[in-house]
C-alpha atoms as a PDB file:
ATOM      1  CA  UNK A   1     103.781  57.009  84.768  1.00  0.00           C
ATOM      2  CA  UNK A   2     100.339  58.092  86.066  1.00  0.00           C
ATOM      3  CA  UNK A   3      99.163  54.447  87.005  1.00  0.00           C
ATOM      4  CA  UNK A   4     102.639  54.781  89.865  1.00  0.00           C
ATOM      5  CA  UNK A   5     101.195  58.185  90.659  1.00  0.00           C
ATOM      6  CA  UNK A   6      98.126  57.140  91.316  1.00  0.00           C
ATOM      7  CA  UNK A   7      99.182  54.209  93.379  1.00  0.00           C
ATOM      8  CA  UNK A   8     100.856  56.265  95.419  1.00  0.00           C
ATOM      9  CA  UNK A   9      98.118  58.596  96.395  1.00  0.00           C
ATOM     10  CA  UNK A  10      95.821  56.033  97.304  1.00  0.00           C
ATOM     11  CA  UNK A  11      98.662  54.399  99.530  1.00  0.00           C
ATOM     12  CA  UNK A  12      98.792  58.180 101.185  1.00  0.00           C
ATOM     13  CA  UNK A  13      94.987  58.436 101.546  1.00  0.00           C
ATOM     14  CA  UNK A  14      94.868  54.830 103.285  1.00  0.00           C
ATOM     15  CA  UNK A  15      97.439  55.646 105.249  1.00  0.00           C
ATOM     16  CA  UNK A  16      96.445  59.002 106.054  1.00  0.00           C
ATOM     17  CA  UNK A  17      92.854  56.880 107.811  1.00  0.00           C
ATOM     18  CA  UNK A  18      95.412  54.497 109.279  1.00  0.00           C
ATOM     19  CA  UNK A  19      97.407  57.261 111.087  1.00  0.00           C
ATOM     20  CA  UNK A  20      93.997  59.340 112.361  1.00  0.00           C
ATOM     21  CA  UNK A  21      92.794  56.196 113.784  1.00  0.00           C
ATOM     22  CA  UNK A  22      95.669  55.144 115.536  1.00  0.00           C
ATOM     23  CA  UNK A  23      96.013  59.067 116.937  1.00  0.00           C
ATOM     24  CA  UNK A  24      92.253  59.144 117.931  1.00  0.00           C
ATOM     25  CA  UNK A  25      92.532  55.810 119.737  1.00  0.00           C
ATOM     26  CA  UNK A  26      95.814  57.267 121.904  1.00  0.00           C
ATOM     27  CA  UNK A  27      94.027  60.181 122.172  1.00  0.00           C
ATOM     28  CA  UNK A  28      90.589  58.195 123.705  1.00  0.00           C
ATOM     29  CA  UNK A  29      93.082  56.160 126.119  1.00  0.00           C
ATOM     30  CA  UNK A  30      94.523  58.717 127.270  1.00  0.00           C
ATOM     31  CA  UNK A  31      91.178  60.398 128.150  1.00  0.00           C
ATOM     32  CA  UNK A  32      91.653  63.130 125.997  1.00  0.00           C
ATOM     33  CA  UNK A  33      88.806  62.444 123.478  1.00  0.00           C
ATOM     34  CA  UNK A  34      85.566  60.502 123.504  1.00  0.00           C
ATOM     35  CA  UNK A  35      85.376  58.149 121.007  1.00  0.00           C
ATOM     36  CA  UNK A  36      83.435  59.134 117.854  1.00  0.00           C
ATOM     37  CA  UNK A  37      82.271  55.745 117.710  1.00  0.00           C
ATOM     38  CA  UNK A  38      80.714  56.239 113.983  1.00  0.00           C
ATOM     39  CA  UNK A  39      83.643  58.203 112.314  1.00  0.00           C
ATOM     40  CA  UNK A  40      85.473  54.937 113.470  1.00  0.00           C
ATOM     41  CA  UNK A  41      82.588  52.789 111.625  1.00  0.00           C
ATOM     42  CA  UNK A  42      83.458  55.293 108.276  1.00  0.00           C
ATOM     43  CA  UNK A  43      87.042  54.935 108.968  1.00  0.00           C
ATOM     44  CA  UNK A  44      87.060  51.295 108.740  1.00  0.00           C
ATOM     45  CA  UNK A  45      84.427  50.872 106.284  1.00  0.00           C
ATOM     46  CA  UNK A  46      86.826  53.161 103.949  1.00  0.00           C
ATOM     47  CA  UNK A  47      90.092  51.024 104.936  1.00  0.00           C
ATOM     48  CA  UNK A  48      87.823  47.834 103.725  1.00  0.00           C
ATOM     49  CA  UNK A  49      85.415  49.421 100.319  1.00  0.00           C
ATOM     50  CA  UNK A  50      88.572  51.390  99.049  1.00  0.00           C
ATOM     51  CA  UNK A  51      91.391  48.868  99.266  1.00  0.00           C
ATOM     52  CA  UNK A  52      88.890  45.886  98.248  1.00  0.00           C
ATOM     53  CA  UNK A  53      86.788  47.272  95.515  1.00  0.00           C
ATOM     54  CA  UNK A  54      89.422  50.124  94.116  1.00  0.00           C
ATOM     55  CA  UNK A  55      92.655  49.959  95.097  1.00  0.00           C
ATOM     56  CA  UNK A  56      93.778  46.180  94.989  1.00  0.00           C
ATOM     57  CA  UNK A  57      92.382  45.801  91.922  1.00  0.00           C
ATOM     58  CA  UNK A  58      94.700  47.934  90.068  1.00  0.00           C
ATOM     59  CA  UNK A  59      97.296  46.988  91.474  1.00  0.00           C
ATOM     60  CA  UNK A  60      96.426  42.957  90.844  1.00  0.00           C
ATOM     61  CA  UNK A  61      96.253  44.906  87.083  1.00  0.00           C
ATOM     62  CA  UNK A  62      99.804  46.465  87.316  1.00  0.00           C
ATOM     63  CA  UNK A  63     101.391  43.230  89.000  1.00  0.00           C
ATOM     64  CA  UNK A  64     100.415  41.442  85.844  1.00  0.00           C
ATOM     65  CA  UNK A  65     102.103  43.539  83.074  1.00  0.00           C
ATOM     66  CA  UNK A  66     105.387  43.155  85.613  1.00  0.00           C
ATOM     67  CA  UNK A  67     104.702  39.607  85.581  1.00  0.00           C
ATOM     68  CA  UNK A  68     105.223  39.425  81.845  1.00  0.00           C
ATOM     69  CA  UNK A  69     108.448  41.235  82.051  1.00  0.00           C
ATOM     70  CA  UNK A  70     110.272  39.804  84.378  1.00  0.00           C
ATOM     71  CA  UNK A  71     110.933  37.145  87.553  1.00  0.00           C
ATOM     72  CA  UNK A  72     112.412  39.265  88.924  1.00  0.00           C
ATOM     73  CA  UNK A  73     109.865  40.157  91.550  1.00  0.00           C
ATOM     74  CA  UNK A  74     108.120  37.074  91.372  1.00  0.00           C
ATOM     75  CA  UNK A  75     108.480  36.335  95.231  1.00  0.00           C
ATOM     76  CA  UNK A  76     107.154  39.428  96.018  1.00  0.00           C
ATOM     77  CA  UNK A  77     104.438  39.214  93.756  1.00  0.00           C
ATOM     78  CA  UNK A  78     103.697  36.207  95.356  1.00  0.00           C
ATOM     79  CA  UNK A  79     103.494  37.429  99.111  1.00  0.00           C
ATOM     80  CA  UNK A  80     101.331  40.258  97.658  1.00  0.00           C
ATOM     81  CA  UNK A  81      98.827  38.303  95.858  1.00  0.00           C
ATOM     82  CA  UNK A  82      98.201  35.872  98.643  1.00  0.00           C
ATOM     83  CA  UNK A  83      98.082  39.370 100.979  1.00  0.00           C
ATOM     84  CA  UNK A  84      95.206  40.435  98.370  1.00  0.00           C
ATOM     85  CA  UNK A  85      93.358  37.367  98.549  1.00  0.00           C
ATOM     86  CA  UNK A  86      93.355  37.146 102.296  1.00  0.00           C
ATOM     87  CA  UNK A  87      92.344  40.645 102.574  1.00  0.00           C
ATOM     88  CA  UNK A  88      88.861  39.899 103.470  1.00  0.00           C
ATOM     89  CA  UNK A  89      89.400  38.267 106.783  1.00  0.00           C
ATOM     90  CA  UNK A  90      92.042  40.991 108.197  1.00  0.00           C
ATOM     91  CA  UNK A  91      89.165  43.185 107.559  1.00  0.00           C
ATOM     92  CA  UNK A  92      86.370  41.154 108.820  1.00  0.00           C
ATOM     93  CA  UNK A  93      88.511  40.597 111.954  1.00  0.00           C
ATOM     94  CA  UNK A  94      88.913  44.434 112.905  1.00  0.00           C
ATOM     95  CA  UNK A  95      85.651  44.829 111.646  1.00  0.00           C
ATOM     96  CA  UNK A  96      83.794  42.349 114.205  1.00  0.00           C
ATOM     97  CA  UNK A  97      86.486  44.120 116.821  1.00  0.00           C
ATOM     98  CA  UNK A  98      84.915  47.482 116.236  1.00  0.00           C
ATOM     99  CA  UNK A  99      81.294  46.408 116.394  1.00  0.00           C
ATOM    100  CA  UNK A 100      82.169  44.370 119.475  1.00  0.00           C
ATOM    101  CA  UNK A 101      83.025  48.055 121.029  1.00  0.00           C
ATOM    102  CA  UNK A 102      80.355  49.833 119.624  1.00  0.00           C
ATOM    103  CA  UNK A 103      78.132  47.481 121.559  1.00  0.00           C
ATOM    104  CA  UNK A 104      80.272  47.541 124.782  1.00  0.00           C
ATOM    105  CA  UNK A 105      82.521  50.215 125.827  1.00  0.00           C
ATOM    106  CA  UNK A 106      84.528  48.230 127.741  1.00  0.00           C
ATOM    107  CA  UNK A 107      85.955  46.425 125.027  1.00  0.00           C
ATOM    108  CA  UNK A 108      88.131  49.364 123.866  1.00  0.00           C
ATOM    109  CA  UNK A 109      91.105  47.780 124.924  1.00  0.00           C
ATOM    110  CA  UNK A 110      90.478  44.944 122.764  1.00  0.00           C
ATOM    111  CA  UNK A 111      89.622  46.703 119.478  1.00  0.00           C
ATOM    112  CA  UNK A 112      92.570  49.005 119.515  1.00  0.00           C
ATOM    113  CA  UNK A 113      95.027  45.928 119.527  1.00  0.00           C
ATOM    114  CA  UNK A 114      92.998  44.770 117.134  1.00  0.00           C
ATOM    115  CA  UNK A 115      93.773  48.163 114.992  1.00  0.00           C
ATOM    116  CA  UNK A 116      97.244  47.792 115.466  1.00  0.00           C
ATOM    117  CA  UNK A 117      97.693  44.840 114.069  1.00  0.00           C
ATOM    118  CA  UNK A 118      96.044  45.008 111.490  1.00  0.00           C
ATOM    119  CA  UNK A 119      97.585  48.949 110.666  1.00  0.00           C
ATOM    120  CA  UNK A 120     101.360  47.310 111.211  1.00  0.00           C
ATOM    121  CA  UNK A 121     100.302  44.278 108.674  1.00  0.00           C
ATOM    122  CA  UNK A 122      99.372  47.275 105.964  1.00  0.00           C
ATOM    123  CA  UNK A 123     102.123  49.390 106.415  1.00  0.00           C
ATOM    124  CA  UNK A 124     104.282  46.321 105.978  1.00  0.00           C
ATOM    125  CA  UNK A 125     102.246  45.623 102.844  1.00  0.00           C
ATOM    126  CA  UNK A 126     102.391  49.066 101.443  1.00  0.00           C
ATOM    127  CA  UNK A 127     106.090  49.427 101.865  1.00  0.00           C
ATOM    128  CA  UNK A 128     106.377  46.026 100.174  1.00  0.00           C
ATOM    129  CA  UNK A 129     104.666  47.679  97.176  1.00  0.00           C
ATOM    130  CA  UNK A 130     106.402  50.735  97.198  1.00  0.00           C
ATOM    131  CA  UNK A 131     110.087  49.676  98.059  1.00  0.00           C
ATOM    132  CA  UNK A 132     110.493  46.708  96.014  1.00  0.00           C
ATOM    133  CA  UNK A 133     107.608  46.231  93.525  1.00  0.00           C
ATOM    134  CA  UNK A 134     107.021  49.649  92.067  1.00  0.00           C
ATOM    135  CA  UNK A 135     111.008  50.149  91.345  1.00  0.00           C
ATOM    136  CA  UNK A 136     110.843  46.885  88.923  1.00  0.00           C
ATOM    137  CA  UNK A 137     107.429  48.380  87.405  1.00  0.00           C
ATOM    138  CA  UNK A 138     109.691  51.197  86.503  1.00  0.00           C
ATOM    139  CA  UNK A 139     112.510  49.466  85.178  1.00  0.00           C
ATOM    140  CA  UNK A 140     110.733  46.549  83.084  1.00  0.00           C
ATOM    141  CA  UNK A 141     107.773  47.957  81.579  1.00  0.00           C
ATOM    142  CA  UNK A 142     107.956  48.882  78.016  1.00  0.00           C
ATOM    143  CA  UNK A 143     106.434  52.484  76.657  1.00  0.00           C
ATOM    144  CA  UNK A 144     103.818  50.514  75.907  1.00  0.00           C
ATOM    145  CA  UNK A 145     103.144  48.537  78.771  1.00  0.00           C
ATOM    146  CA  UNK A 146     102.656  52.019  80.606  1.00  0.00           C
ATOM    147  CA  UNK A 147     100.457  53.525  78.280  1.00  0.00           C
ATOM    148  CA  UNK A 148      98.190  50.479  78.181  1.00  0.00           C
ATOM    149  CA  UNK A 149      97.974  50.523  82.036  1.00  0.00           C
ATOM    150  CA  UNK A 150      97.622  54.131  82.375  1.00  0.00           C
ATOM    151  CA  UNK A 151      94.944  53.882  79.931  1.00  0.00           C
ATOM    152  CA  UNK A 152      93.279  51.052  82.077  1.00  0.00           C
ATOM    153  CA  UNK A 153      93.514  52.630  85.067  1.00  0.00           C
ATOM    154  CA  UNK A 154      91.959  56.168  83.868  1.00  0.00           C
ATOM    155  CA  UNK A 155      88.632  54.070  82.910  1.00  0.00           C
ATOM    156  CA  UNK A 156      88.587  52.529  85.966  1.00  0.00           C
ATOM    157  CA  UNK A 157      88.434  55.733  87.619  1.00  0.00           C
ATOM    158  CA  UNK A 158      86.297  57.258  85.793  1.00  0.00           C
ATOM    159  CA  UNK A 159      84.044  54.091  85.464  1.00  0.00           C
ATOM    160  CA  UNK A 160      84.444  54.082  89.378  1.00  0.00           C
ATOM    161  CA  UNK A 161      84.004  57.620  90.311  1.00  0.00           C
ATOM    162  CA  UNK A 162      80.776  57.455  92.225  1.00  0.00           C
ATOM    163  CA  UNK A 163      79.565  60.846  90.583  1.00  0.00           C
ATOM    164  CA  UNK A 164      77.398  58.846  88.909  1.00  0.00           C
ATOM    165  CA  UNK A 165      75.695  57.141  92.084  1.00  0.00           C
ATOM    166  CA  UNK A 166      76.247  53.981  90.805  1.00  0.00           C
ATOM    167  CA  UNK A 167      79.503  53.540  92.772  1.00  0.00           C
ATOM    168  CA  UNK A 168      80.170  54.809  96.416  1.00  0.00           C
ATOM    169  CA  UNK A 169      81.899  58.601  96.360  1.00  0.00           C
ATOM    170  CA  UNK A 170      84.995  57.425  97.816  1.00  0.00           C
ATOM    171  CA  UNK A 171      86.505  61.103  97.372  1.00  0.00           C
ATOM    172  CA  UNK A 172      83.518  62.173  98.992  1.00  0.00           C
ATOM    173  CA  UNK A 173      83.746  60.154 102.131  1.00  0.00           C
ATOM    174  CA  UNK A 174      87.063  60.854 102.501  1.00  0.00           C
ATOM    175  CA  UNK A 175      86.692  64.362 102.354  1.00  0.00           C
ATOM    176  CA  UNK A 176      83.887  63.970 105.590  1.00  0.00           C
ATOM    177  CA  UNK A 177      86.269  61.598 107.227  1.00  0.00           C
ATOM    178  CA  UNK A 178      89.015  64.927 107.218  1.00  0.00           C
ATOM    179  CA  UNK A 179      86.028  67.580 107.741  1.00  0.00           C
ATOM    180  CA  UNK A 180      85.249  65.402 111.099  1.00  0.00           C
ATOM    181  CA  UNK A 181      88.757  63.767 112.509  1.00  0.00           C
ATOM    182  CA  UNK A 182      89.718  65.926 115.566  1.00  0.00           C
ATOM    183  CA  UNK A 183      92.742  68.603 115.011  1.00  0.00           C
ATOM    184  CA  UNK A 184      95.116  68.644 114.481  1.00  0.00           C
ATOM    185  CA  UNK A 185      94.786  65.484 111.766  1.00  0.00           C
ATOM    186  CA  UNK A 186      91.419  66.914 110.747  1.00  0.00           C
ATOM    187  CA  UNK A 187      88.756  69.925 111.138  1.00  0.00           C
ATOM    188  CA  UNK A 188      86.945  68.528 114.332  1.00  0.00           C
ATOM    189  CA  UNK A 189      83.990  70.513 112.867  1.00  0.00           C
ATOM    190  CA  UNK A 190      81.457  67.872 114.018  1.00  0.00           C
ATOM    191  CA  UNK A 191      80.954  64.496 115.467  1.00  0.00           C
ATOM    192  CA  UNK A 192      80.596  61.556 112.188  1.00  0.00           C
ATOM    193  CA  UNK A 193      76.848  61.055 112.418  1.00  0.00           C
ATOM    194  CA  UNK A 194      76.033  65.361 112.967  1.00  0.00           C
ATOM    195  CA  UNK A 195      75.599  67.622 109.957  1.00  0.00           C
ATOM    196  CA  UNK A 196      77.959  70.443 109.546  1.00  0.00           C
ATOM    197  CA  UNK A 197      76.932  73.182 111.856  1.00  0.00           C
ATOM    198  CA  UNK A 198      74.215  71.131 113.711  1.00  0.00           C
END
C-alpha cells in the first residue's frame, strides 16, 4: 500500500531532524560545536510546516477509512486525534524556547529540555502510529479502501509539491537541512544561513 509507504518515510525524515537536533545539541554542550543557531530555526520550522500542513493531514485521511472498518483501534485513534489537534502548542512551546536562545545564549540549557520533551512526546506518537495503528490499516481496509487512499494521497503530493512555488519545497529544505547538519549526520558543508562554498 503506497499511502503506508509513504507514511513511513515521512515518519523517517521527521525523525531523521529529531535525531540531528538532539546530536547537535549534545554535541554544543559538550563544547564540541557552536551552535548553528539558524539551521536550528530550519530544523524546527520543518518539524512544525511538515507535520502540520503535510503529514498530519494524511494521516487524519487514513485514520478515517480505518474508522469505517473497524473499533478496533478506536482508542488509539482517539489519543492520536487529540495529539493532532494539540499539535500547535507543542510546537509553539519549543518554538518560543528556541527564539528565547537565539536572543540569549545563556538560555541553552533551557531550550534543549525543551527539545527533549517535545522529541520524546513524538517518538511516542510515531510509534503509536506505527505499532498499533498502521497494523489494523493493513488488516481492515478493503482493496478498495487502499486504492481510494493511495489515490488521495498521490494528489496531495503532487498538489503539495512546492515545484510549483505555490507550496514550500519541503524536499528541498530538507535536502539543505542534510547538506548543512555537521558529520557525521550530515555534510557540514556550510553554516544554515552561508551559501555553498561561501
Amino acid at each position: 500500500m503506497e499511502a503506508l509507504r509513504i507514511i513511513s518515510d515521512e515518519h523517517q525524515a521527521l525523525a531523521g531532524i529529531l535525531h540531528a537536533i538532539r546530536f547537535m545539541l549534545r554535541k554544543v554542550s559538550a563544547g564540541q560545536l557552536e551552535p548553528d543557531r539558524k539551521l536550528f530555526q530550519a530544523m524546527v520550522h520543518y518539524l512544525d510546516a511538515y507535520a502540520e500542513k503535510r503529514h498530519h493531514p494524511k494521516e487524519d485521511l487514513l485514520f478515517k477509512y480505518l474508522e469505517k472498518r473497524t473499533a478496533e483501534g478506536n482508542d488509539a485513534l482517539a489519543r492520536l486525534a487529540e495529539q493532532h489537534a494539540s499539535a500547535p502548542q507543542r510546537i509553539d512551546a519549543l518554538s518560543q524556547s528556541l527564539q528565547v536562545f537565539v536572543e540569549d545564549a545563556t538560555r541553552f540549557k533551557d531550550f534543549s529540555k525543551a527539545f527533549d520533551t517535545y522529541a520524546d512526546f513524538y517518538r511516542d506518537h510515531m510509534m503509536l502510529e506505527e505499532e498499533v495503528v498502521m497494523p489494523l490499516v493493513r488488516q481492515h481496509l478493503t482493496a478498495e479502501d487502499k486504492a481510494m487512499v493511495d489515490h488521495e494521497f498521490r494528489a496531495e503530493m503532487e498538489a503539495n509539491s512546492g515545484k510549483d512555488g505555490k507550496s514550500e519545497d519541503f524536499a528541498a529544505l530538507f535536502s539543505r537541512l542534510v547538506e548543512c547538519a555537521p558529520a557525521p549526520l550530515g555534510l557540514g558543508a556550510h553554516l544554515y544561513g552561508e551559501q555553498a562554498g561561501g
